[in-house]
C-alpha atoms as a PDB file:
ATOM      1  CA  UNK A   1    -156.768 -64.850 138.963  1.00  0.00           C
ATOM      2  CA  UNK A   2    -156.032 -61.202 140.735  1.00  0.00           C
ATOM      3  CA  UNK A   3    -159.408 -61.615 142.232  1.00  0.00           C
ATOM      4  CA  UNK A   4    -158.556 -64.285 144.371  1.00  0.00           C
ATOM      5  CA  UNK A   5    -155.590 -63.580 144.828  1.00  0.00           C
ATOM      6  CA  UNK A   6    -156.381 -60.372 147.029  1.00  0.00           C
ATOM      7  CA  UNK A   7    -159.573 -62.601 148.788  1.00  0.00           C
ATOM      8  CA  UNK A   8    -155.894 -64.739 149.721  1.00  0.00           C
ATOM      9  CA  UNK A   9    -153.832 -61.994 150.918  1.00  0.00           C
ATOM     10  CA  UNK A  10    -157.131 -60.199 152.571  1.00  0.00           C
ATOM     11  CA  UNK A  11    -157.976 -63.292 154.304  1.00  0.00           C
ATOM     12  CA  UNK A  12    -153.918 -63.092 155.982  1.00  0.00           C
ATOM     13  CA  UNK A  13    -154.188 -59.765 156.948  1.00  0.00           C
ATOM     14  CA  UNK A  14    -157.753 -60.677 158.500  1.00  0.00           C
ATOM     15  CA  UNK A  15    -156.798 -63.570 160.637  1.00  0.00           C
ATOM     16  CA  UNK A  16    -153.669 -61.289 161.905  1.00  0.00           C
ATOM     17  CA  UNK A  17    -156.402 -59.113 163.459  1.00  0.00           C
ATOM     18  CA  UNK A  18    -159.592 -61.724 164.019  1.00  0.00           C
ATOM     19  CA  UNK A  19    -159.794 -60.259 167.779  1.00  0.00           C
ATOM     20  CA  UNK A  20    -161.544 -56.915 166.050  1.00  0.00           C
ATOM     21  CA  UNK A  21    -164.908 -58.518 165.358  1.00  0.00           C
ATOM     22  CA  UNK A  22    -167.449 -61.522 163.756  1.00  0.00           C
ATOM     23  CA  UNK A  23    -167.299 -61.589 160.784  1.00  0.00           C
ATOM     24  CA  UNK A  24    -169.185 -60.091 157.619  1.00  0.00           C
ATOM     25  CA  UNK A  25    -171.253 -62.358 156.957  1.00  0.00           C
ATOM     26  CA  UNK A  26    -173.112 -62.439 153.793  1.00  0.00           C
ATOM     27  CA  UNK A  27    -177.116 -63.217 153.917  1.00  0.00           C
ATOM     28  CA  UNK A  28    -177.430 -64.927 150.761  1.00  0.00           C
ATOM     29  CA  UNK A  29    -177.933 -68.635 150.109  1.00  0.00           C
ATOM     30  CA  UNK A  30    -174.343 -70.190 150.341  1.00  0.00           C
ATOM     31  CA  UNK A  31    -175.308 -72.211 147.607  1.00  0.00           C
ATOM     32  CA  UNK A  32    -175.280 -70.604 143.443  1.00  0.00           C
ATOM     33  CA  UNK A  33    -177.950 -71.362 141.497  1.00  0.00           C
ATOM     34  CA  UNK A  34    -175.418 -73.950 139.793  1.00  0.00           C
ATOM     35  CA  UNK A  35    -176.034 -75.979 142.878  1.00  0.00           C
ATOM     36  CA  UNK A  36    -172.028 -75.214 144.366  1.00  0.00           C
ATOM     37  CA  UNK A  37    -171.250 -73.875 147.482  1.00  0.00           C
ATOM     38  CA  UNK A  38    -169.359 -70.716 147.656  1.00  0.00           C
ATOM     39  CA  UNK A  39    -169.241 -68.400 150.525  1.00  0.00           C
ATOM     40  CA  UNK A  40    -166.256 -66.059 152.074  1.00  0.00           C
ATOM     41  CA  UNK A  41    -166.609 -64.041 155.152  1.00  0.00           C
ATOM     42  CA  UNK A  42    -163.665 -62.498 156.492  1.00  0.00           C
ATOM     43  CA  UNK A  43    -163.567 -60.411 160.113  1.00  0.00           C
ATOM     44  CA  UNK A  44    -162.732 -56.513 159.832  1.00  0.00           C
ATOM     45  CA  UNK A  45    -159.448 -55.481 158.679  1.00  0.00           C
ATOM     46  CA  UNK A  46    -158.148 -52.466 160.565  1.00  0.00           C
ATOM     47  CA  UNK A  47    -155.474 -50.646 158.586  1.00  0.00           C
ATOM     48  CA  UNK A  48    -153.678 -47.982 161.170  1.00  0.00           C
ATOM     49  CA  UNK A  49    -152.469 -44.737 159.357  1.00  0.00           C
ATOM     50  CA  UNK A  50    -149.559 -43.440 161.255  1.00  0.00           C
ATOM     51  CA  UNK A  51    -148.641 -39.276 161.199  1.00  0.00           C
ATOM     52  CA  UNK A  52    -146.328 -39.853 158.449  1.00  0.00           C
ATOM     53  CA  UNK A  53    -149.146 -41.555 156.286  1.00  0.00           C
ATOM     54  CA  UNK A  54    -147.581 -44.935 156.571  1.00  0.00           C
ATOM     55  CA  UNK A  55    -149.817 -47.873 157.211  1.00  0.00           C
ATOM     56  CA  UNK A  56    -149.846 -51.136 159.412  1.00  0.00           C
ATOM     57  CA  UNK A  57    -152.281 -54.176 159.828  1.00  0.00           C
ATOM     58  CA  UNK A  58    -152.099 -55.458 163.445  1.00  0.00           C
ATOM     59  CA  UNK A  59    -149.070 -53.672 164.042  1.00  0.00           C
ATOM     60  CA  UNK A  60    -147.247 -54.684 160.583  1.00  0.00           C
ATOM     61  CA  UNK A  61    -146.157 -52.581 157.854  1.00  0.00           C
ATOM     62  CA  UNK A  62    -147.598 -53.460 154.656  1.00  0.00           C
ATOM     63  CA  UNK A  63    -144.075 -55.105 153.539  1.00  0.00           C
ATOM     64  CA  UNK A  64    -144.053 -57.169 156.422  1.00  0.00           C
ATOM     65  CA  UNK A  65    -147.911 -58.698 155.619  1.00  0.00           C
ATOM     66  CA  UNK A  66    -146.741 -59.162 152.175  1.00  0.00           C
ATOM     67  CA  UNK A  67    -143.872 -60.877 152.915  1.00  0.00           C
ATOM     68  CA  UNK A  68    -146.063 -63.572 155.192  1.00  0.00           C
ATOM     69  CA  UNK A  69    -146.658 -64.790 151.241  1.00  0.00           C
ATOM     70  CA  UNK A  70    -144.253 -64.354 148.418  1.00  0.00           C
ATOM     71  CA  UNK A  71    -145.910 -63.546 144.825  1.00  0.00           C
ATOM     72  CA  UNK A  72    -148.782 -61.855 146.222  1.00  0.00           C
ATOM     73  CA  UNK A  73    -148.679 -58.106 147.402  1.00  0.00           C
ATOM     74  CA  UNK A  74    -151.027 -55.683 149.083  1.00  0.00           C
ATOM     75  CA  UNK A  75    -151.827 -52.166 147.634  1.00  0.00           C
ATOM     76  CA  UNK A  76    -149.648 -49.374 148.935  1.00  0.00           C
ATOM     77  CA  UNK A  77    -152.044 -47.996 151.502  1.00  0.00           C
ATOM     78  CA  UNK A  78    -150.018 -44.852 152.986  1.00  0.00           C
ATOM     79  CA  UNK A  79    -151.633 -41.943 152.227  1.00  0.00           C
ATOM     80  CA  UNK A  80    -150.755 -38.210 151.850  1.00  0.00           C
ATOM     81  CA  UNK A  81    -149.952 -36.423 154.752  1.00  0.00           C
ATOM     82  CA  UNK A  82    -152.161 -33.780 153.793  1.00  0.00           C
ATOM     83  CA  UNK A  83    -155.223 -35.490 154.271  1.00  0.00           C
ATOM     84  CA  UNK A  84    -153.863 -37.267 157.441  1.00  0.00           C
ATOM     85  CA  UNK A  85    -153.454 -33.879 159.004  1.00  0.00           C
ATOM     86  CA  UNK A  86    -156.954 -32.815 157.385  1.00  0.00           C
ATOM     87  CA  UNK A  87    -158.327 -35.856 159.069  1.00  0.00           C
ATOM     88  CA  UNK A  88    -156.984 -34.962 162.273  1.00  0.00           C
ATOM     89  CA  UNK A  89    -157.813 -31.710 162.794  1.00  0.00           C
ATOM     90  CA  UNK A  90    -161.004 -32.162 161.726  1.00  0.00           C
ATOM     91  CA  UNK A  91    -161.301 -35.304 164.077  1.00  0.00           C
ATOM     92  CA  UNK A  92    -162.321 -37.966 161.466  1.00  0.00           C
ATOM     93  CA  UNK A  93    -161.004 -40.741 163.682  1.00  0.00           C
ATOM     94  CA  UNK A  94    -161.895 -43.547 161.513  1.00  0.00           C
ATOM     95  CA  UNK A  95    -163.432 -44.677 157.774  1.00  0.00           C
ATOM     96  CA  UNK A  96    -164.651 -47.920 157.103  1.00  0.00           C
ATOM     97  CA  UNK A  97    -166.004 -49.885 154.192  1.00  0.00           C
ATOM     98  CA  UNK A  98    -168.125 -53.186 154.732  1.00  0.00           C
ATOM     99  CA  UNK A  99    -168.665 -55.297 151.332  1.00  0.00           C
ATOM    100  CA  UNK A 100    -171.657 -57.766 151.337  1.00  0.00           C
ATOM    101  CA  UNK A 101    -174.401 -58.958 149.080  1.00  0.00           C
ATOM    102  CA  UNK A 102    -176.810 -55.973 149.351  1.00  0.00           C
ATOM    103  CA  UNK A 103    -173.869 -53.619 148.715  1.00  0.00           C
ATOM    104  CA  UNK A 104    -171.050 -51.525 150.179  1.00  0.00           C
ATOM    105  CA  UNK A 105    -171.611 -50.000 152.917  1.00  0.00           C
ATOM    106  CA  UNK A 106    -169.842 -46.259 154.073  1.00  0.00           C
ATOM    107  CA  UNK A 107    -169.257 -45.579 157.367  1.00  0.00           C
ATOM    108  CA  UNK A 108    -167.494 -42.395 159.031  1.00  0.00           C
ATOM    109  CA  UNK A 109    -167.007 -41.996 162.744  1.00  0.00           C
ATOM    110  CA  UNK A 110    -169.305 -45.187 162.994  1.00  0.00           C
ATOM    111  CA  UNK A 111    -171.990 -43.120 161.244  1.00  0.00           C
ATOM    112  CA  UNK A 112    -173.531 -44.414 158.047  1.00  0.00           C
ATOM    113  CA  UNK A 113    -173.303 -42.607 154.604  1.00  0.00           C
ATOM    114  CA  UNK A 114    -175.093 -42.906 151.380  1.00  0.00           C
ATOM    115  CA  UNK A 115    -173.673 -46.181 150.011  1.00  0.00           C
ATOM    116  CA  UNK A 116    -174.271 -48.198 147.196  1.00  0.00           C
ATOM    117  CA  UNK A 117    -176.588 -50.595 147.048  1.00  0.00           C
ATOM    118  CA  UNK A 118    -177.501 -53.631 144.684  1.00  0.00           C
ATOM    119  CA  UNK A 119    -178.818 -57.303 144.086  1.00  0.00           C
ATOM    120  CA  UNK A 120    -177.815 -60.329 141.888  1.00  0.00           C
ATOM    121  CA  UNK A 121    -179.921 -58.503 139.021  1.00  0.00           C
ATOM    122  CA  UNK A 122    -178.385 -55.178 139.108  1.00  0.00           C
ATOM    123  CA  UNK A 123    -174.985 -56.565 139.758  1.00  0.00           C
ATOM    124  CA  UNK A 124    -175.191 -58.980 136.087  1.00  0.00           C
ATOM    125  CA  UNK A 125    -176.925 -55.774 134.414  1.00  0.00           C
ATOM    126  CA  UNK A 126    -173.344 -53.781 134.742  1.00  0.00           C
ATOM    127  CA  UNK A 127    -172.302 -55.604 131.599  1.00  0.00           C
ATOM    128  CA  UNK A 128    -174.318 -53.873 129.620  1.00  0.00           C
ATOM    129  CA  UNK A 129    -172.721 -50.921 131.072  1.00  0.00           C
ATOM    130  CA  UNK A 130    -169.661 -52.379 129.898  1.00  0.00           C
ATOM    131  CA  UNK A 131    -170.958 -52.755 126.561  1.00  0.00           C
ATOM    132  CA  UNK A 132    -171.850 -49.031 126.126  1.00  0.00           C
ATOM    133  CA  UNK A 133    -168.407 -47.709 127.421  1.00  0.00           C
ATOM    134  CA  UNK A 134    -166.297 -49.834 125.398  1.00  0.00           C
ATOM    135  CA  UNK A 135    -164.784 -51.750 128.495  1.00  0.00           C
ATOM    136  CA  UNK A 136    -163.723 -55.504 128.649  1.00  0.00           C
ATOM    137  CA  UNK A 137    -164.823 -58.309 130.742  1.00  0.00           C
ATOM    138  CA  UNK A 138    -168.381 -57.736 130.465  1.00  0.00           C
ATOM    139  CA  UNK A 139    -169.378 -61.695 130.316  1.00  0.00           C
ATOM    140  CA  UNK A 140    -166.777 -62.005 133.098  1.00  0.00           C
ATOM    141  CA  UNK A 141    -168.740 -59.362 135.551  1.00  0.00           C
ATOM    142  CA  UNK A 142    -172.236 -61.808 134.904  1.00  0.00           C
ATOM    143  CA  UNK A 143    -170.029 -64.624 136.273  1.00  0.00           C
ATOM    144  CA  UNK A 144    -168.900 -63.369 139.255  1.00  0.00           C
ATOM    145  CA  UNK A 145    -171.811 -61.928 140.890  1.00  0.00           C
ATOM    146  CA  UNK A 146    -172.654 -64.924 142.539  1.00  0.00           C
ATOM    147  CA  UNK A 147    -169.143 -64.573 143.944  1.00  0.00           C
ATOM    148  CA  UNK A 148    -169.118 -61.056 144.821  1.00  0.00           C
ATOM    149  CA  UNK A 149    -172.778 -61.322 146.609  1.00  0.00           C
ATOM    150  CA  UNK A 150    -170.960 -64.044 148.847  1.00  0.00           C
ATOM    151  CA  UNK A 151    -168.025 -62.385 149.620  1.00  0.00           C
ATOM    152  CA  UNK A 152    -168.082 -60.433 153.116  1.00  0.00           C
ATOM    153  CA  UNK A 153    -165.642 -57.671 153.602  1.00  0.00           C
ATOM    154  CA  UNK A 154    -164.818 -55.644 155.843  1.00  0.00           C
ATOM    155  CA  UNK A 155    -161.975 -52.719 156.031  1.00  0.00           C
ATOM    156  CA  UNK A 156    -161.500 -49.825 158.327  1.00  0.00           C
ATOM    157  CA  UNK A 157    -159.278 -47.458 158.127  1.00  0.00           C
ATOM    158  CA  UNK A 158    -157.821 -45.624 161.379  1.00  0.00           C
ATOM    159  CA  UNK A 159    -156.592 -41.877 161.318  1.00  0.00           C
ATOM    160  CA  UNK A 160    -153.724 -40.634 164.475  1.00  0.00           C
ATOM    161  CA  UNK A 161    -156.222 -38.524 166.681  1.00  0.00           C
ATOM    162  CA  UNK A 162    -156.537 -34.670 167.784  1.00  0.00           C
ATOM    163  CA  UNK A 163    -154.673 -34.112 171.110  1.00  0.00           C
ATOM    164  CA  UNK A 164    -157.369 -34.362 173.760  1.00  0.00           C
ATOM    165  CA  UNK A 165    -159.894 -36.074 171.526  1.00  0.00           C
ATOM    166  CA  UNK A 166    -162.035 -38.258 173.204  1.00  0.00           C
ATOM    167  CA  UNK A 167    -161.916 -41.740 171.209  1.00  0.00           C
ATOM    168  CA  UNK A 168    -164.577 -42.826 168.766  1.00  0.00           C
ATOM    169  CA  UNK A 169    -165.524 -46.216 168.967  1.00  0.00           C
ATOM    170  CA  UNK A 170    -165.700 -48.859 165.388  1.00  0.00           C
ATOM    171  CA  UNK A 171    -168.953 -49.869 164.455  1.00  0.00           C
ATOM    172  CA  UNK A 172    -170.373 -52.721 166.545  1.00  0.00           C
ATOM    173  CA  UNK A 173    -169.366 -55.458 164.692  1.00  0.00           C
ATOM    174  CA  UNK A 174    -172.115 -57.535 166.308  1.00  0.00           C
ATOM    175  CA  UNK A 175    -174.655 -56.156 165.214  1.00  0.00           C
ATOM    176  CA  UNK A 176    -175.463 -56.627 161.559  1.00  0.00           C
ATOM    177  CA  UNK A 177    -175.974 -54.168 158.758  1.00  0.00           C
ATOM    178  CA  UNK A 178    -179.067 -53.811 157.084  1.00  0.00           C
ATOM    179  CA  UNK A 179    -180.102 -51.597 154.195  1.00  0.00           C
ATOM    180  CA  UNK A 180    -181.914 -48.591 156.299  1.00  0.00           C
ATOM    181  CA  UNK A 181    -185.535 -48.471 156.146  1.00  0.00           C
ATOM    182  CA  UNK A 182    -187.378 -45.600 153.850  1.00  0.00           C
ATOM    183  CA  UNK A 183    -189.043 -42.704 155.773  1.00  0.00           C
ATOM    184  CA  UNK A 184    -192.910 -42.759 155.204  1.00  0.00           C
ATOM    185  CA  UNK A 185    -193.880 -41.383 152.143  1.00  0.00           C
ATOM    186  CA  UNK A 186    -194.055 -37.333 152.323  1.00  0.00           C
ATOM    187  CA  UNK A 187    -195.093 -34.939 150.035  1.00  0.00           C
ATOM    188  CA  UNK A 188    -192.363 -33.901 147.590  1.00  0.00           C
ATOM    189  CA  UNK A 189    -190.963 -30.228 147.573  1.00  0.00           C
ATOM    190  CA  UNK A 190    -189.952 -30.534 143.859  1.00  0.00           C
ATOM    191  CA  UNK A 191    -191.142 -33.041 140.797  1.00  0.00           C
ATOM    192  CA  UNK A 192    -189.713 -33.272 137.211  1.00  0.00           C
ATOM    193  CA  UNK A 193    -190.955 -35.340 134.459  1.00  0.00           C
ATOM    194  CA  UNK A 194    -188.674 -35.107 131.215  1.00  0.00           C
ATOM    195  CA  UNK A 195    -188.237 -37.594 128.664  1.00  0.00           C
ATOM    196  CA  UNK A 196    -185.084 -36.021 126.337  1.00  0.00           C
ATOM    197  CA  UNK A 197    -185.107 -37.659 122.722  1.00  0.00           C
ATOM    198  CA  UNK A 198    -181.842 -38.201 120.545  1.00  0.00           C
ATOM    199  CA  UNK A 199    -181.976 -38.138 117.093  1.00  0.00           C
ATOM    200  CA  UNK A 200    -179.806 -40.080 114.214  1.00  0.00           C
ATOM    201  CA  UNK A 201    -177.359 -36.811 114.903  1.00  0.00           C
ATOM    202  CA  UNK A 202    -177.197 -37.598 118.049  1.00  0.00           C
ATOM    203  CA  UNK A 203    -179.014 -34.085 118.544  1.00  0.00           C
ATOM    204  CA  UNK A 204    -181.214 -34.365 122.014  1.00  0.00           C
ATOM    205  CA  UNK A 205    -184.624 -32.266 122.694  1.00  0.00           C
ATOM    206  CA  UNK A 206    -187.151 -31.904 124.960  1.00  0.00           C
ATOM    207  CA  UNK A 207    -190.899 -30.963 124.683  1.00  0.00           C
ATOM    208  CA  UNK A 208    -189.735 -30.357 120.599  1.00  0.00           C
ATOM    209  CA  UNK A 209    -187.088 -28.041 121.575  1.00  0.00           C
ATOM    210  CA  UNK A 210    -184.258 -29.371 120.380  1.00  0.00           C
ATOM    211  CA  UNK A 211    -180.456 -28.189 121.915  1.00  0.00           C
ATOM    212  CA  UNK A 212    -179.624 -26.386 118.748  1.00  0.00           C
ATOM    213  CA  UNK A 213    -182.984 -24.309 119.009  1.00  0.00           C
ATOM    214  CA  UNK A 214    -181.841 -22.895 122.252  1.00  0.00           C
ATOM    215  CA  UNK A 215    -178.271 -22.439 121.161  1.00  0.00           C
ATOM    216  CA  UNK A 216    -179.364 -20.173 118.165  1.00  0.00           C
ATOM    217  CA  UNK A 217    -182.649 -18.397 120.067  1.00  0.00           C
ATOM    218  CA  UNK A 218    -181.275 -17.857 123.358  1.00  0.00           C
ATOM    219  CA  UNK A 219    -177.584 -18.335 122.700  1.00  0.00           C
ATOM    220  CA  UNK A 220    -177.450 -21.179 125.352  1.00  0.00           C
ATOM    221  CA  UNK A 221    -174.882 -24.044 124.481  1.00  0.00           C
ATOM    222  CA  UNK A 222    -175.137 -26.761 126.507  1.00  0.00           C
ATOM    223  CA  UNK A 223    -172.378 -29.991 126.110  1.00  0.00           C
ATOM    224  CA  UNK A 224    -175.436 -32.844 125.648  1.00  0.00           C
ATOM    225  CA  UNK A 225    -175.083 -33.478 121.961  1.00  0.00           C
ATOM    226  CA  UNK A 226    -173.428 -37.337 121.660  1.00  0.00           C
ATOM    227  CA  UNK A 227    -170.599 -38.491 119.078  1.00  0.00           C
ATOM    228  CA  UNK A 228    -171.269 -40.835 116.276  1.00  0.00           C
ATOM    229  CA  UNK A 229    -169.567 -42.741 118.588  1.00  0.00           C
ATOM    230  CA  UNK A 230    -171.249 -43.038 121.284  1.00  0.00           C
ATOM    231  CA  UNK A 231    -174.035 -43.478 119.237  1.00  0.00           C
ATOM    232  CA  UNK A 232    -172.691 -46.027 117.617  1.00  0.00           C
ATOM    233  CA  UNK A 233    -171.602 -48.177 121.050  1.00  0.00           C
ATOM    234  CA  UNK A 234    -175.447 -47.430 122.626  1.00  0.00           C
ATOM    235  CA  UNK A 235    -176.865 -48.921 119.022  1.00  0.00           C
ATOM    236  CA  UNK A 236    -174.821 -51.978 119.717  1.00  0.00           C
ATOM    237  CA  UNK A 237    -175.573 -52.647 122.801  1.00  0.00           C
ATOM    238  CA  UNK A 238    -179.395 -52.308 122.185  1.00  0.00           C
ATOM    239  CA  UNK A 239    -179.814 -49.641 124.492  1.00  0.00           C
ATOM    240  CA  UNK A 240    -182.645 -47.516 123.734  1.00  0.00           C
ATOM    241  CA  UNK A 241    -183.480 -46.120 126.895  1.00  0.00           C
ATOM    242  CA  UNK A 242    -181.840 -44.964 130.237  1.00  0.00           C
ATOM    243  CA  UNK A 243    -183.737 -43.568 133.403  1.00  0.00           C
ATOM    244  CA  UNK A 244    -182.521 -41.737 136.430  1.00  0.00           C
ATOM    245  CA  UNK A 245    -185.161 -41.282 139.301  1.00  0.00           C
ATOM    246  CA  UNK A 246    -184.624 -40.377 142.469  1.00  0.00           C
ATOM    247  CA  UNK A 247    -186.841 -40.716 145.526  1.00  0.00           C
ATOM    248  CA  UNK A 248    -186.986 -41.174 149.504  1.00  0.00           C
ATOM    249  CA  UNK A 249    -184.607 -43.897 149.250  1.00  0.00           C
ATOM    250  CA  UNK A 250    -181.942 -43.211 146.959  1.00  0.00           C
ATOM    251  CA  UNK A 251    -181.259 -42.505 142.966  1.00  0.00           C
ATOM    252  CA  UNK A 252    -182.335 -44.950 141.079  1.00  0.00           C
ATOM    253  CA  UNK A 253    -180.488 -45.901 137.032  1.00  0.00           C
ATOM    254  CA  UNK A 254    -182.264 -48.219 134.612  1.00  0.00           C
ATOM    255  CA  UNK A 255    -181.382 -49.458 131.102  1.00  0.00           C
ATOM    256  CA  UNK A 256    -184.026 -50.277 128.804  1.00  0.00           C
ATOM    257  CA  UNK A 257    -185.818 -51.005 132.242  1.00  0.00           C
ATOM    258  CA  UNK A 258    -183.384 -53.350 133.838  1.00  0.00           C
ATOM    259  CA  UNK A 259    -181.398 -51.858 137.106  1.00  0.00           C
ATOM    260  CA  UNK A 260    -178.152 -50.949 137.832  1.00  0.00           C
ATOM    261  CA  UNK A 261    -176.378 -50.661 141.601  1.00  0.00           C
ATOM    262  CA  UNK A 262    -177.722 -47.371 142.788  1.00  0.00           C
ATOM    263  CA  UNK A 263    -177.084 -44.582 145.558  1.00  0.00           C
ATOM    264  CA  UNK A 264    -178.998 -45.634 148.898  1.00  0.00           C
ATOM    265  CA  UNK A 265    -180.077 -43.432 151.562  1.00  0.00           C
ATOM    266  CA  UNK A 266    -182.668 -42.001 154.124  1.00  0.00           C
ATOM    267  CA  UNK A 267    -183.420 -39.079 155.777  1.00  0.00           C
ATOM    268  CA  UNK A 268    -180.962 -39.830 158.543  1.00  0.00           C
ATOM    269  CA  UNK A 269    -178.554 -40.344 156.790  1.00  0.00           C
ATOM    270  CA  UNK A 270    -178.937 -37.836 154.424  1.00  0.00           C
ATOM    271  CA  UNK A 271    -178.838 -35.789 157.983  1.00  0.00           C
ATOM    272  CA  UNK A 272    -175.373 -37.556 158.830  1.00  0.00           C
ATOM    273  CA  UNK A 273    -173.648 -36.256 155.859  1.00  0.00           C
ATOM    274  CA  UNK A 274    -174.520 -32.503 156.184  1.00  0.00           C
ATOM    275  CA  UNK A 275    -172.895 -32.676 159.529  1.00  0.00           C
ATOM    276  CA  UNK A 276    -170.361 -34.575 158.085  1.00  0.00           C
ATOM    277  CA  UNK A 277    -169.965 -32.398 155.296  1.00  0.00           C
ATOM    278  CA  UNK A 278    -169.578 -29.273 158.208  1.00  0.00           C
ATOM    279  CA  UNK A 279    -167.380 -31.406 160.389  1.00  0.00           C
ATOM    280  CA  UNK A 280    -164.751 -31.904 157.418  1.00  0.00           C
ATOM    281  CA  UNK A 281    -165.160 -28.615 155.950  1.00  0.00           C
ATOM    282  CA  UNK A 282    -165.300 -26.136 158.879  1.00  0.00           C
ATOM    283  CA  UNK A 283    -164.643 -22.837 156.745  1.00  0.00           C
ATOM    284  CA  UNK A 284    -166.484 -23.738 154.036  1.00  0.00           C
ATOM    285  CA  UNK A 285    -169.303 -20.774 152.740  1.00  0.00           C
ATOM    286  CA  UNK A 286    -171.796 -23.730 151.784  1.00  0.00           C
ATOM    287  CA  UNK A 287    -172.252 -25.238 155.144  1.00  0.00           C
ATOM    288  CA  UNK A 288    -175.250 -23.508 155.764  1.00  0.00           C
ATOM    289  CA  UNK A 289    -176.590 -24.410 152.083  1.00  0.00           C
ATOM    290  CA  UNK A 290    -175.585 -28.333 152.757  1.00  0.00           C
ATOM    291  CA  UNK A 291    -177.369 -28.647 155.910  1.00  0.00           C
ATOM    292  CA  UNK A 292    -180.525 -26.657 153.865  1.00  0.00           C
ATOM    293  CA  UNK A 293    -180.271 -29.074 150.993  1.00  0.00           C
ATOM    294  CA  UNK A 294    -178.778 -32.594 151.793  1.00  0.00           C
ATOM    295  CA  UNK A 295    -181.872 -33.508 153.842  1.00  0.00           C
ATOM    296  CA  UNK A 296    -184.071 -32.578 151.191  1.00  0.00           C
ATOM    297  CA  UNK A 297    -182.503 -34.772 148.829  1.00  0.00           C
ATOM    298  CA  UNK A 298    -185.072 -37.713 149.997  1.00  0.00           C
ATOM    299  CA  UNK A 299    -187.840 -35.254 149.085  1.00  0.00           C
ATOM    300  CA  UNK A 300    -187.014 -34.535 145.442  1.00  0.00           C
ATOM    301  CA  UNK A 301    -189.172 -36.575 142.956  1.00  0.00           C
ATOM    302  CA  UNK A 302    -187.327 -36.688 139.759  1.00  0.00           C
ATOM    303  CA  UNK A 303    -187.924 -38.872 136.738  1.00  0.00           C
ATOM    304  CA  UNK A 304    -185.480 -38.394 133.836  1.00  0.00           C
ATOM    305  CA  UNK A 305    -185.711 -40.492 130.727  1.00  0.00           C
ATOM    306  CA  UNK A 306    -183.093 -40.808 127.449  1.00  0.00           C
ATOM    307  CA  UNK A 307    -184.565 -42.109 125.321  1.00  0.00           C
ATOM    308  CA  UNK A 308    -182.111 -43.488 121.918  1.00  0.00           C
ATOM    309  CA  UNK A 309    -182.570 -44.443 118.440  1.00  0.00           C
ATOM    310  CA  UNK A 310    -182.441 -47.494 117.033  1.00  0.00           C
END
């Protein structure tokens, strides 16, 4: 199975660089609730990008690590030399992604990110996502949740430095990750309520104005009006409802009231990524309008419902 065979062939390229850190442990029970044992936790994986994009794992190329066990093959990791030069002048020293069982976690420069964040529930409710796309292996995603909950990754990926830049040090892995605590509830600065109704036609409207009343009053077409289709796939998955709401903590998704993985975040870290945001995008004219918004993102209290028919 592909799954395990890249757990294999991550678990080589981990122990060829075990001296980096502990490893990523996952907090859940070891045990499933079929009563087996099942638990992976591998130490961080540090891939080095060099200045032509090329990349190395404890001072390997990728070929050599994949030849340490015939019939199963890393990615190609090198990556454009454009955004290895962007990531050097910019002084993005290092990106890294740590996988455990409340999420994945996004870390630049050692500073946390928005990630996304989920539990055993929200995890098993993604094959009803599958259902409504049209995409396979939605009984198989319910079966491995216990295995992806208990499954501790780790990668970081390493970018050739500015001349003179003083280094950035990896996240401490010693101390473990937790999902941030919300800021104290604060008044919010804007508030939406809409519930948007579909019809048979697949026609949506809101407060009984309906998508083709704006289009022929006010000459405003909007691209919200869904396919027989799509109607079709959310009638056969029994979805009658989905629900976006954001808050001080993150955006939120539900269908017909059950959750899905979701955006996480606070206020500092909403904070990091506007000066991430400037750091990586010097020239751009909507620094000043990132830095204004981003940290207000945690004081927007939005509630949008879709609601289907059945």
């Amino acid at each position: 199975m592909r799954f395990f065979r890249v757990l294999a062939l991550m678990l080589i390229a981990s122990l060829l660089v075990s001296a980096c850190g502990a490893a990523t442990a996952p907090t859940v029970d070891e045990e499933t609730d079929q009563g087996q044992r099942f638990l992976i936790s591998l130490p961080r994986m540090v891939v080095d990008i060099d200045d032509a994009g090329q990349a190395s794992i404890g001072g390997l190329s990728i070929d050599a690590v994949n030849s340490l066990m015939p019939g199963l093959a890393l990615p190609d990791l090198a990556v454009n030399p454009f955004y290895v030069d962007w990531m050097r002048n910019t002084n993005i020293q290092h990106m890294e992604l740590v996988s455990g069982d409340s999420g994945v976690f996004v870390f630049i420069n050692g500073e946390p990110l928005p990630y996304l964040g989920w539990d055993g529930e929200a995890l098993s409710n993604l094959a009803i996502v599958t259902g409504v796309t049209g995409l396979p292996y939605g009984e198989l995603i319910g079966k491995l949740v216990p295995i992806i909950q208990r499954t501790g990754l780790d990668i970081a990926v390493k970018f050739p430095m500015q001349d003179g830049a003083e280094e950035i040090a990896l996240r401490d892995t010693s101390v473990p990750i937790e999902a941030p605590a919300a800021a104290e509830e604060e008044p919010a600065t804007f508030i939406t309520r809409i519930d948007v109704k579909y019809d048979e036609n697949g026609i949506p409207s809101m407060a009984g104005i309906s998508s083709r009343d704006l289009a022929s009053a006010a000459g405003l077409y909007l691209p919200v009006e869904l396919t027989p289709d799509t109607l079709a796939q959310l009638k056969a998955a029994g979805v009658s409802e989905m629900r976006l709401v954001t808050g001080n903590n993150g955006v939120f998704i539900t269908i017909n009231g059950q959750p899905l993985p979701h955006i996480a975040w606070n206020n500092a870290i909403l904070g990091n990524t506007a000066d991430m945001y400037q750091q990586m995008n010097p020239d751009s004219p909507y620094i000043a309008l990132a830095k204004l918004f981003l940290p207000e993102l945690d004081n927007l209290d939005i509630d949008l419902r879709l609601l289907f028919p059945q």
